[in-house]
Protein backbone atom coordinates (compact mmCIF):
# COMPACT_ATOMS: atom_id res chain seq x y z
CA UNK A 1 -36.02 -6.49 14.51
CA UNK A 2 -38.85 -4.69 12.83
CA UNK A 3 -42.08 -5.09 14.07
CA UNK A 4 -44.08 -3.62 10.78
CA UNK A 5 -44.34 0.47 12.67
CA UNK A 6 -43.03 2.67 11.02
CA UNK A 7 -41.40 6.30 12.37
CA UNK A 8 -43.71 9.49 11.32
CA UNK A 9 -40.41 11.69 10.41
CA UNK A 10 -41.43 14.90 8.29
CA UNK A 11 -39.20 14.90 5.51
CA UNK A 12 -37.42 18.11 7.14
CA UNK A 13 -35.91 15.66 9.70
CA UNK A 14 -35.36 12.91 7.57
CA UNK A 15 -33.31 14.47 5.47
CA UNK A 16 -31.16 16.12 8.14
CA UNK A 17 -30.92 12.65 9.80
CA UNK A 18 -29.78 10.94 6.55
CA UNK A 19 -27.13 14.12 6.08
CA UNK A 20 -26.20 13.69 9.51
CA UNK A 21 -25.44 10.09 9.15
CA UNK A 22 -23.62 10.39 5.69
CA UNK A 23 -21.52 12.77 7.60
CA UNK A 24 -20.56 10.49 10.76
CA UNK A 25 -20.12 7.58 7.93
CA UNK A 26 -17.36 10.01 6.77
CA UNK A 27 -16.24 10.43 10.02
CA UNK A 28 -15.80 6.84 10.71
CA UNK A 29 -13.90 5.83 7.50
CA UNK A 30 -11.71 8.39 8.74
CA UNK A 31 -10.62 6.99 12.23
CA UNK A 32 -10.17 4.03 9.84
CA UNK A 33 -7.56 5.85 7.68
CA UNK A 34 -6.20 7.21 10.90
CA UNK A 35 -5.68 4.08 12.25
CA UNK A 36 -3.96 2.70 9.31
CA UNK A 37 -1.57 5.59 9.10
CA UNK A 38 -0.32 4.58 12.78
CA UNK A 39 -1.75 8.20 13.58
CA UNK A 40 -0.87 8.92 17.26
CA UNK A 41 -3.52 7.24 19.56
CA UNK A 42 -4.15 10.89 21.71
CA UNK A 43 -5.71 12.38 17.75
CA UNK A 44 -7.84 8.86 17.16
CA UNK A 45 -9.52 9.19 20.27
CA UNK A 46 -10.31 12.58 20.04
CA UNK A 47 -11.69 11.30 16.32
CA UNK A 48 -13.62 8.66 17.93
CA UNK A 49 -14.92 11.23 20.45
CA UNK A 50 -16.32 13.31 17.04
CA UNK A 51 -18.06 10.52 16.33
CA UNK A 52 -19.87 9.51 19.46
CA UNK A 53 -20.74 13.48 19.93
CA UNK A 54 -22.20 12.85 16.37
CA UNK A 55 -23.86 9.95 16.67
CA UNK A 56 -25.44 11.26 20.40
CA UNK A 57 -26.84 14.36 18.30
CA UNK A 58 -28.79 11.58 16.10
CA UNK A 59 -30.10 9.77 19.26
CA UNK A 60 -31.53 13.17 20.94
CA UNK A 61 -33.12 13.70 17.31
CA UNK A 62 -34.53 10.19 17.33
CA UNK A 63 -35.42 10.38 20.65
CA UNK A 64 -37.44 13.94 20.82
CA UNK A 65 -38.88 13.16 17.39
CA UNK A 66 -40.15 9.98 19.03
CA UNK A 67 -41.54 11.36 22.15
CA UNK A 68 -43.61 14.33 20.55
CA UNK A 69 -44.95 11.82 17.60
CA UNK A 70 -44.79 8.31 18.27
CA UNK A 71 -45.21 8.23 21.98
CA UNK A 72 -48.12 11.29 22.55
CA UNK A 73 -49.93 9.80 19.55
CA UNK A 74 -49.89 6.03 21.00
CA UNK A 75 -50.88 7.72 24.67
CA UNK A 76 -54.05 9.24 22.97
CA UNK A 77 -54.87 6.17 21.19
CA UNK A 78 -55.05 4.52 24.96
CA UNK A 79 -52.05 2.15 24.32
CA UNK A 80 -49.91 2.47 27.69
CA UNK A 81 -47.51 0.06 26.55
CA UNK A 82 -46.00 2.23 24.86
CA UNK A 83 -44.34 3.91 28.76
CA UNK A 84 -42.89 0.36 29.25
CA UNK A 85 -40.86 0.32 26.02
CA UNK A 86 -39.60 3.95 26.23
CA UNK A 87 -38.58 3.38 29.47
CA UNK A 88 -36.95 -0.22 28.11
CA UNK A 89 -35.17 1.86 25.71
CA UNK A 90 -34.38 4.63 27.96
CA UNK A 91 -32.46 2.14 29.97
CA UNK A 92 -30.61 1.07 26.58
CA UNK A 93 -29.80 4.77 25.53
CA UNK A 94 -28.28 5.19 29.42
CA UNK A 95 -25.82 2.18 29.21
């Protein structure tokens, strides 16, 4: 899937990403445990809504990150392709 770019994260952002992560990876083997407790369905929802909220505060991370580095510094550099596959992966993000 990787096509040899890499991501120009400081390692400020990095590190909140990975902390970020490790702490929805927590959250997940959680609604695991729930679910193997028989917890009542109404509380492992509302775990698996943590999670998404979570995981959606990674993406607008990702996703600013990307715009203010990766995309500006691809528009300078004259490579317009670079519109067609945010807006591919805009259409992704809105599914």
């Amino acid at each position: 899937m990787s096509d040899g770019r890499k991501s120009h994260h400081s390692s400020v952002v990095k590190d909140d990403l990975v902390v970020r992560l490790n702490r929805i990876e927590g959250q997940i083997r959680g609604v695991r445990g729930l679910i193997e407790k028989d917890t009542y369905c109404d509380q492992v929802l509302n775990q698996i809504a943590a999670v998404q909220a979570a995981l959606n505060g990674v993406r607008k991370v990702l996703l600013t990150g990307h715009l203010k580095d990766c995309v500006v510094d691809r528009i300078q550099k004259g490579d317009s392709e670079v519109v067609e596959e945010l807006l591919q992966t805009i259409q992704k993000l809105m599914k």
